[in-house]
Protein backbone atom coordinates (compact mmCIF):
# COMPACT_ATOMS: atom_id res chain seq x y z
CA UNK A 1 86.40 91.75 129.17
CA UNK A 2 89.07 93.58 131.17
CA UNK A 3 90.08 97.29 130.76
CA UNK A 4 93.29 98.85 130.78
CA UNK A 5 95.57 100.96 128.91
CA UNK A 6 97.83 100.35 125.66
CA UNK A 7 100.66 101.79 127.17
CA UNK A 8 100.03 102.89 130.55
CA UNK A 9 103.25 105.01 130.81
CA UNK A 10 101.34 106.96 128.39
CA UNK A 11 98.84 109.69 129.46
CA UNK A 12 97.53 109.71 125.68
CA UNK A 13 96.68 105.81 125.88
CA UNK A 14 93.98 103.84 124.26
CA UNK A 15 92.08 101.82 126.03
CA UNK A 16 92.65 97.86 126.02
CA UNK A 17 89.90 95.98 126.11
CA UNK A 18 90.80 92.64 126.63
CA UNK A 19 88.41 90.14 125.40
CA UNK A 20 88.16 86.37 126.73
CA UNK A 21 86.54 84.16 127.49
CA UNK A 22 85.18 80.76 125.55
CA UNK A 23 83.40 82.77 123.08
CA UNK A 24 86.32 85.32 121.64
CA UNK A 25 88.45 82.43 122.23
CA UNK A 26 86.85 80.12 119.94
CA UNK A 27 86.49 83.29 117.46
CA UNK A 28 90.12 84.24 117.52
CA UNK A 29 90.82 80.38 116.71
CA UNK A 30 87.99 80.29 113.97
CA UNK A 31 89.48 83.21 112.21
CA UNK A 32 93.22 82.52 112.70
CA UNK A 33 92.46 79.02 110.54
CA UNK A 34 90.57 80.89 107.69
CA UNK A 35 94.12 82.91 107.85
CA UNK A 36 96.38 79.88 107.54
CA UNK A 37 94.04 78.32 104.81
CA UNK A 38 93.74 81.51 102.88
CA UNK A 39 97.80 81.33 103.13
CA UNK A 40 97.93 77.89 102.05
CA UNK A 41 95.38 77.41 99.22
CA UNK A 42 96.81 80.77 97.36
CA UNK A 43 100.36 79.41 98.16
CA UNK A 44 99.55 76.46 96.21
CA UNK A 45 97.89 78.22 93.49
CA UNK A 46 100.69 80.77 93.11
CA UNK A 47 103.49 77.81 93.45
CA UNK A 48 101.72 75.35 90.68
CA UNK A 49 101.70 77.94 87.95
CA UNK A 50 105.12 79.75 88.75
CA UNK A 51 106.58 76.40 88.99
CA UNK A 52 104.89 74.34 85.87
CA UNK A 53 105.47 76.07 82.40
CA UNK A 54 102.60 73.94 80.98
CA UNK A 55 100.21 75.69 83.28
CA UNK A 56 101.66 79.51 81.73
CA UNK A 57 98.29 80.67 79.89
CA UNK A 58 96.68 83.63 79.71
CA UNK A 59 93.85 82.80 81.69
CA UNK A 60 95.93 80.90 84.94
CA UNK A 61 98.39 84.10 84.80
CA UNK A 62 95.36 86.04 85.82
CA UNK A 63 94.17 83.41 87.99
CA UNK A 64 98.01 84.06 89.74
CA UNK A 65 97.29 87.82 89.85
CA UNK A 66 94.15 86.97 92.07
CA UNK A 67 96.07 84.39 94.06
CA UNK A 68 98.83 86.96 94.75
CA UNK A 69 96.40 89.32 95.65
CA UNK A 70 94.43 87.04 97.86
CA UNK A 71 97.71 85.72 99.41
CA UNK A 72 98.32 89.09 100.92
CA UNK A 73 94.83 89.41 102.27
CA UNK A 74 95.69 86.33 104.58
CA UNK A 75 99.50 86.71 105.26
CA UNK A 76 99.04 90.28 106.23
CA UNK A 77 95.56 92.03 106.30
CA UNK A 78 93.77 88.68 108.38
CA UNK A 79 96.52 88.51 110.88
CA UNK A 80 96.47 92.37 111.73
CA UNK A 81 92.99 92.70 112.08
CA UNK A 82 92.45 89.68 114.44
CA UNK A 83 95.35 91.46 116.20
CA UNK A 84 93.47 94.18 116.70
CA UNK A 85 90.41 92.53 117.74
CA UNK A 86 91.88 90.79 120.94
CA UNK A 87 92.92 93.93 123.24
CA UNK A 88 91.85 97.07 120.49
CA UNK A 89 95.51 98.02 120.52
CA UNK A 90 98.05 99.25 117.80
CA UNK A 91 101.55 98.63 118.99
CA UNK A 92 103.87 99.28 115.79
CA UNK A 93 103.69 102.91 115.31
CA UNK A 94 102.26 105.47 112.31
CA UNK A 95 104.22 104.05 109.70
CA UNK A 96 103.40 100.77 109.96
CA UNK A 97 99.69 101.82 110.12
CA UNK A 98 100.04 103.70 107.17
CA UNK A 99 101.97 100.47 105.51
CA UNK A 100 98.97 97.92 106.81
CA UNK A 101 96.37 100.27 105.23
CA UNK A 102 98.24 100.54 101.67
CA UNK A 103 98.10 96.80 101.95
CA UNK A 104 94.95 96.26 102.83
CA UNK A 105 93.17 98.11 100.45
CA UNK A 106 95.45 97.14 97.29
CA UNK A 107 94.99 93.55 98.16
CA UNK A 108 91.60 93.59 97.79
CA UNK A 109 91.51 96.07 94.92
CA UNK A 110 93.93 93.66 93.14
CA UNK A 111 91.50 90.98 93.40
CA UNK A 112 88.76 92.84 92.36
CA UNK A 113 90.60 94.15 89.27
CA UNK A 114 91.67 90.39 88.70
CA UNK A 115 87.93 88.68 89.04
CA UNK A 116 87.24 91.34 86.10
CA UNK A 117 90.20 90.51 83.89
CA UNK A 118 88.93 87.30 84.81
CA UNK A 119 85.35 87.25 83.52
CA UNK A 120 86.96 89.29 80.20
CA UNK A 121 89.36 86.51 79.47
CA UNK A 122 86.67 84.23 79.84
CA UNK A 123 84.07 86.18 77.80
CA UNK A 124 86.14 86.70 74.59
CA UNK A 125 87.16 82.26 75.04
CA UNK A 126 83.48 81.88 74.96
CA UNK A 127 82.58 84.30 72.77
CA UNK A 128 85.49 84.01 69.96
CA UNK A 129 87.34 80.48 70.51
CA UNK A 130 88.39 80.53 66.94
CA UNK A 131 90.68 83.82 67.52
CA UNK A 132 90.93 83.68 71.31
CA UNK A 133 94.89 82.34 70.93
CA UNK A 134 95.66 85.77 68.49
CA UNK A 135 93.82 88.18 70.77
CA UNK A 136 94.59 86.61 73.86
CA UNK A 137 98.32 85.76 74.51
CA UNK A 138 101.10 85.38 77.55
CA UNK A 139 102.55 88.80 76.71
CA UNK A 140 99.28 90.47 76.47
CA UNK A 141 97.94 89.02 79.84
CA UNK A 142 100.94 90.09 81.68
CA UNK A 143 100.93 93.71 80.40
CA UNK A 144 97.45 93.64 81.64
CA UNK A 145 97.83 92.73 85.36
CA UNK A 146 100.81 95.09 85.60
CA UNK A 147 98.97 97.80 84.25
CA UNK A 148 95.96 96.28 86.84
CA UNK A 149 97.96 96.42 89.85
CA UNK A 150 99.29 99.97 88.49
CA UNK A 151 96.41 101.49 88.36
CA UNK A 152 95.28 100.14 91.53
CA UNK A 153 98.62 101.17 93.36
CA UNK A 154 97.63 104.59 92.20
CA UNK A 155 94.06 104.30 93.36
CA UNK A 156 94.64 103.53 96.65
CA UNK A 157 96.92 106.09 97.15
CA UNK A 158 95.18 108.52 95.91
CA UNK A 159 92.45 107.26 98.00
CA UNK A 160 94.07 107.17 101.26
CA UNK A 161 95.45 110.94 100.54
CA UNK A 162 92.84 112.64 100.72
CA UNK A 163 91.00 110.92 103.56
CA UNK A 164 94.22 111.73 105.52
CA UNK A 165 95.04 108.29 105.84
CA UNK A 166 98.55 108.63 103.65
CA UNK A 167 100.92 110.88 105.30
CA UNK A 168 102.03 110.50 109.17
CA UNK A 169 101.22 114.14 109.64
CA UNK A 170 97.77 113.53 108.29
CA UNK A 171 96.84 110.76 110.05
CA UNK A 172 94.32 112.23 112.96
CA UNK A 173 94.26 109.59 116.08
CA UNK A 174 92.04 110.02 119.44
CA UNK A 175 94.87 108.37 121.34
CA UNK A 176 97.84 106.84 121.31
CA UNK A 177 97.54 103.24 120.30
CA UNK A 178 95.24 103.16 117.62
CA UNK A 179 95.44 102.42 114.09
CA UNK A 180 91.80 103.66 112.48
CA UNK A 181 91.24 104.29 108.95
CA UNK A 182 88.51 107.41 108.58
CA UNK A 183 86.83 107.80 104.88
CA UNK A 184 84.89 110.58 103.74
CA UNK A 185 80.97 110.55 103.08
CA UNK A 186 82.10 111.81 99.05
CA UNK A 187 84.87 109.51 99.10
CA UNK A 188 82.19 106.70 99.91
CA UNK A 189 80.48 107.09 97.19
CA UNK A 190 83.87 107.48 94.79
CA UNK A 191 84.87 103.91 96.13
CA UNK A 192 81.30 102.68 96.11
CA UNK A 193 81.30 103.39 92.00
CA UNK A 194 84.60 102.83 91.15
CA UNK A 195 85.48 99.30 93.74
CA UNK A 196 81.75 97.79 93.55
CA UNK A 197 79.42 99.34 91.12
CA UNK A 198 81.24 99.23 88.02
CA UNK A 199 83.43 96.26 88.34
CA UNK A 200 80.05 94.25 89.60
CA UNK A 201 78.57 95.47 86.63
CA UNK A 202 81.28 93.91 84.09
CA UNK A 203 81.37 90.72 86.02
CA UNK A 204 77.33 90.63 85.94
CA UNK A 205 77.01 91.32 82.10
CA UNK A 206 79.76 89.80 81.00
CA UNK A 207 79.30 85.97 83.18
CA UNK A 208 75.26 86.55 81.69
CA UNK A 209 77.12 86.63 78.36
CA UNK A 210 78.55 83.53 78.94
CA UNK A 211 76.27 81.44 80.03
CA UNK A 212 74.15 82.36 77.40
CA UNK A 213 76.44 81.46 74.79
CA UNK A 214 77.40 78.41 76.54
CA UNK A 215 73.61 77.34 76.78
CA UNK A 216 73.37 78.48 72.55
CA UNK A 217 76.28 76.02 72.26
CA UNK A 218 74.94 73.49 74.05
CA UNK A 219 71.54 73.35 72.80
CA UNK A 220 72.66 73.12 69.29
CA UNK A 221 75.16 70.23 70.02
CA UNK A 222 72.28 68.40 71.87
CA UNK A 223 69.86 69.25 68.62
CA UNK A 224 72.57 68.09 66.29
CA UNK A 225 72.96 64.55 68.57
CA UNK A 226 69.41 64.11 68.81
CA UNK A 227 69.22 63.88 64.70
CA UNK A 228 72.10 61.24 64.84
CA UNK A 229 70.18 59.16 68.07
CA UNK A 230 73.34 59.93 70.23
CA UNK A 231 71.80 59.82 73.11
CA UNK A 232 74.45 59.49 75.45
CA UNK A 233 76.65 62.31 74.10
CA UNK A 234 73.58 64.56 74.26
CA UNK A 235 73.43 63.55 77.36
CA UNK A 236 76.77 64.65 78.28
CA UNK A 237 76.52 67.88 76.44
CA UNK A 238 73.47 68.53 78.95
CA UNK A 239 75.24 68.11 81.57
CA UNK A 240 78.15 70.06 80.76
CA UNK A 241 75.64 73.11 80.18
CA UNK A 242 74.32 72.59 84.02
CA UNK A 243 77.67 72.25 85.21
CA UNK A 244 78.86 75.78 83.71
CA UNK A 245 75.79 77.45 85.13
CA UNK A 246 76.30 76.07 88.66
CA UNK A 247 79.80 77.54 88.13
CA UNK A 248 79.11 80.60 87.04
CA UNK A 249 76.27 81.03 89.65
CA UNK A 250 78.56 80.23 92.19
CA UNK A 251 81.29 82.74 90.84
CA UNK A 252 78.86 85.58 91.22
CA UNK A 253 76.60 84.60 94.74
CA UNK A 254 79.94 84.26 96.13
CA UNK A 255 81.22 87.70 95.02
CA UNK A 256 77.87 89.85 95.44
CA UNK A 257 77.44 88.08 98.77
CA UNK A 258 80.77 89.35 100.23
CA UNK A 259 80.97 92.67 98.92
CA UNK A 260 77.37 93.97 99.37
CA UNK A 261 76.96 94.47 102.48
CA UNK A 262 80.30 95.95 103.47
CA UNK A 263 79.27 98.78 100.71
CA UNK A 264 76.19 99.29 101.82
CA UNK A 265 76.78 100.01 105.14
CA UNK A 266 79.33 102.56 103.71
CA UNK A 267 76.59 104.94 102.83
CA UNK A 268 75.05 104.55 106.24
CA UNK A 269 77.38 106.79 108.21
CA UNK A 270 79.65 109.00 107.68
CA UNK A 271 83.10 107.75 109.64
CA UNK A 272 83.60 104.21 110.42
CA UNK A 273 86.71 103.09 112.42
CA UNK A 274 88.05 99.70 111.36
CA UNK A 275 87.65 98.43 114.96
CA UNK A 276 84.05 98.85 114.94
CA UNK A 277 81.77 95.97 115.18
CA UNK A 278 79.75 96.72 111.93
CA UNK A 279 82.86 97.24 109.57
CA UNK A 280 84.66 94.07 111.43
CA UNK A 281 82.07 91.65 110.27
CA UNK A 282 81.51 92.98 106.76
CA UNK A 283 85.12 93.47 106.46
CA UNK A 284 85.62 90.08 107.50
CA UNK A 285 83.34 89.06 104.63
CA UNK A 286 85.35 90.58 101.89
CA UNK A 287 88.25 88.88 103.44
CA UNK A 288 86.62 85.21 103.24
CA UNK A 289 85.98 86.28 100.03
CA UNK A 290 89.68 85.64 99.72
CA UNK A 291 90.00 82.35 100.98
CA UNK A 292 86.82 81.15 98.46
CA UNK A 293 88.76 82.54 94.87
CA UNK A 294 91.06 79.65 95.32
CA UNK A 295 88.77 77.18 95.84
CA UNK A 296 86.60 78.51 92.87
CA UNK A 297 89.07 79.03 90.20
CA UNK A 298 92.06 76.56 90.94
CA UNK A 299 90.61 73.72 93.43
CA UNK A 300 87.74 72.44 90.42
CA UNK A 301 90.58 72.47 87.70
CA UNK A 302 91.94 68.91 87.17
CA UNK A 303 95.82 70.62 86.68
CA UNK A 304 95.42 71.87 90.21
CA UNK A 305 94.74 68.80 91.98
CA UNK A 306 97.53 67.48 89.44
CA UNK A 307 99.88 69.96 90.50
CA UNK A 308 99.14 70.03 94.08
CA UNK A 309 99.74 66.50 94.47
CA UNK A 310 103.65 66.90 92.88
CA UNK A 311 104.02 69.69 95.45
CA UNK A 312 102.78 67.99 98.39
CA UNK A 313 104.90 64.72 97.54
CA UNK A 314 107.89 66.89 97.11
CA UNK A 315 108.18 65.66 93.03
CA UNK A 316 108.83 69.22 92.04
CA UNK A 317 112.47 69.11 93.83
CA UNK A 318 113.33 66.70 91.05
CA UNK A 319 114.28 67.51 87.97
C-alpha cells in the first residue's frame, strides 16, 4: 500500500492509500461481482412483475418494493463503497456525498420496511386464507409501500439532520477528500430500536406465527389422510410442512445474521467513519443481505424461473 494525497494541489488533502496487491485485488473483484449479481437478480425480479400482469398480487408487489430497494443497494451504494475502499478517496464533492448517504440509508431502510410488509402479508394468508383476497388487495398493497418508502424518506432525513450529515454546511470533514458519515451515541440507539429491534421483532413473531399454523395445518391434513390410508398424500403433506420451515428458517438466519452484528458494534463506540475496517465488513454484510432477498423470495417461486426464462430468450419483445 502506497501513500499519497487525494488532490495534491490541495494543502487540505486526504490521504490516498492505495491498496494492491493479489489480496485487495482479488477482494475488489469478489465484491464488484456480488455488485453486478445484486444488479442482475433484482433487475429480473423487478422486470418479471412490472412486465407480466398475471404476476400483479399483493404479495409480489411487495416482493418489487424489496427488489427496488435492493436494486439500489447494488447499482449505487456497492459500487461507491468499493470505490472508496481502493485509494480512501472522495472525488465528487459535498453534494454528492450528501446524495450517496440519502441513498444508502433509504435503500436499506426500504428493504427492511419491505421484509416486514412481507412477513404481514404472509401472516394474515396463513392466518385468514378464507378473507385474505377482501383484506388484502392490489390497491391496498400499493398504498402501503408508498406510505413505506414515505415514511422511510422521512426517517432518514430526519436521521441524517441531526447527525449533521444533511446539509453541506453541516457536514464536518478532517480533510478534503473524504466522504464520512458520523452518528451520534443517542442517535445509535434511536436507529438501533427503530431499524433493528422492532422490525426484527415483527418478523420474529409474526414468521413463529406461521409456521405454527402451517405445522396445525399440516398435522391435521396428515391425521385426516391417515384415517382414509392415504399414505402417499400424507406423505406429501409432511413434506410440504418441512419445506415451509426450512423456508422460513432460512428467511430469518439470513436476516438476523446480516444485521446483528453491524448493530451491535453500533453501541460499541461512539463515531464510526464508513471507511473504517469494522463498519466496512458489517456494512458489507447488510449489503449481501441484498443480493440474498432475491434469491429467497423470487428465485424458489416457479413464476420466476417461468418469467426469467421469457426474458432471457427475448419472448417478452413479442406481443
Amino acid at each position: 500500500m502506497t501513500v499519497q494525497y487525494c488532490f495534491p494541489d490541495n494543502n487540505l488533502s486526504c490521504l490516498k492509500e492505495v491498496r494492491t496487491g493479489t489480496g485487495n485485488i482479488f477482494l475488489f473483484t469478489l465484491l464488484s461481482f456480488i455488485s453486478v449479481c445484486t444488479v442482475f437478480l433484482n433487475l429480473l425480479v423487478i422486470i418479471s412483475i412490472s412486465h407480466f400482469k398475471q404476476l400483479h398480487t399483493p404479495t409480489n408487489l411487495l416482493i418489487l418494493s424489496l427488489a427496488v430497494a435492493d436494486f439500489l443497494v447494488g447499482l449505487v451504494v456497492m459500487p461507491v463503497n468499493i470505490m472508496g475502499m481502493v485509494d480512501n478517496c472522495w472525488y465528487l464533492g459535498n453534494m454528492a456525498c450528501i446524495v450517496v448517504l440519502v441513498i444508502n440509508n433509504l435503500s436499506t431502510a426500504a428493504s427492511l420496511c419491505s421484509l416486514t410488509f412481507i412477513a404481514v402479508d404472509r401472516y394474515i394468508a396463513v392466518n385468514d386464507p378464507l378473507s385474505y383476497s377482501t383484506k388484502i388487495t392490489v390497491c391496498k398493497t400499493t398504498v402501503f409501500i408508498i406510505s413505506g418508502w414515505f415514511l422511510s424518506i422521512l426517517y432518514i432525513f430526519i436521521f441524517l439532520y441531526f447527525n449533521g450529515n444533511l446539509l453541506p454546511s453541516q457536514i464536518m470533514i478532517r480533510c478534503h477528500g473524504e466522504c464520512v458519515m458520523y452518528v451520534k451515541y443517542p442517535w445509535m440507539t434511536v436507529d438501533l430500536i427503530v431499524s433493528f429491534v422492532t422490525p426484527s421483532s415483527v418478523i420474529l413473531i409474526l414468521y413463529s406465527f406461521i409456521f405454527n399454523v402451517a405445522r396445525r395445518q399440516a398435522i391435521a391434513m396428515r391425521s385426516v389422510m391417515n384415517s382414509t390410508s392415504n399414505r402417499k398424500v400424507a406423505k406429501v403433506s409432511f413434506t410440504s410442512e418441512t419445506k415451509a420451515a426450512r423456508t422460513l428458517g432460512i428467511v430469518v438466519c439470513v436476516y438476523l445474521v446480516c444485521w446483528i452484528p453491524y448493530y451491535i458494534s453500533s453501541l460499541s463506540v461512539e463515531n464510526m467513519s464508513s471507511f473504517s475496517l469494522l463498519w466496512t465488513v458489517f456494512g458489507w454484510l447488510i449489503y449481501i443481505n441484498s443480493s440474498m432477498n432475491p434469491l429467497i423470495y423470487a428465485i424458489f417461486y416457479p413464476w420466476f424461473r417461468a418469467s426469467v426464462k421469457n426474458i432471457l430468450t427475448c419472448r417478452i419483445l413479442k406481443s
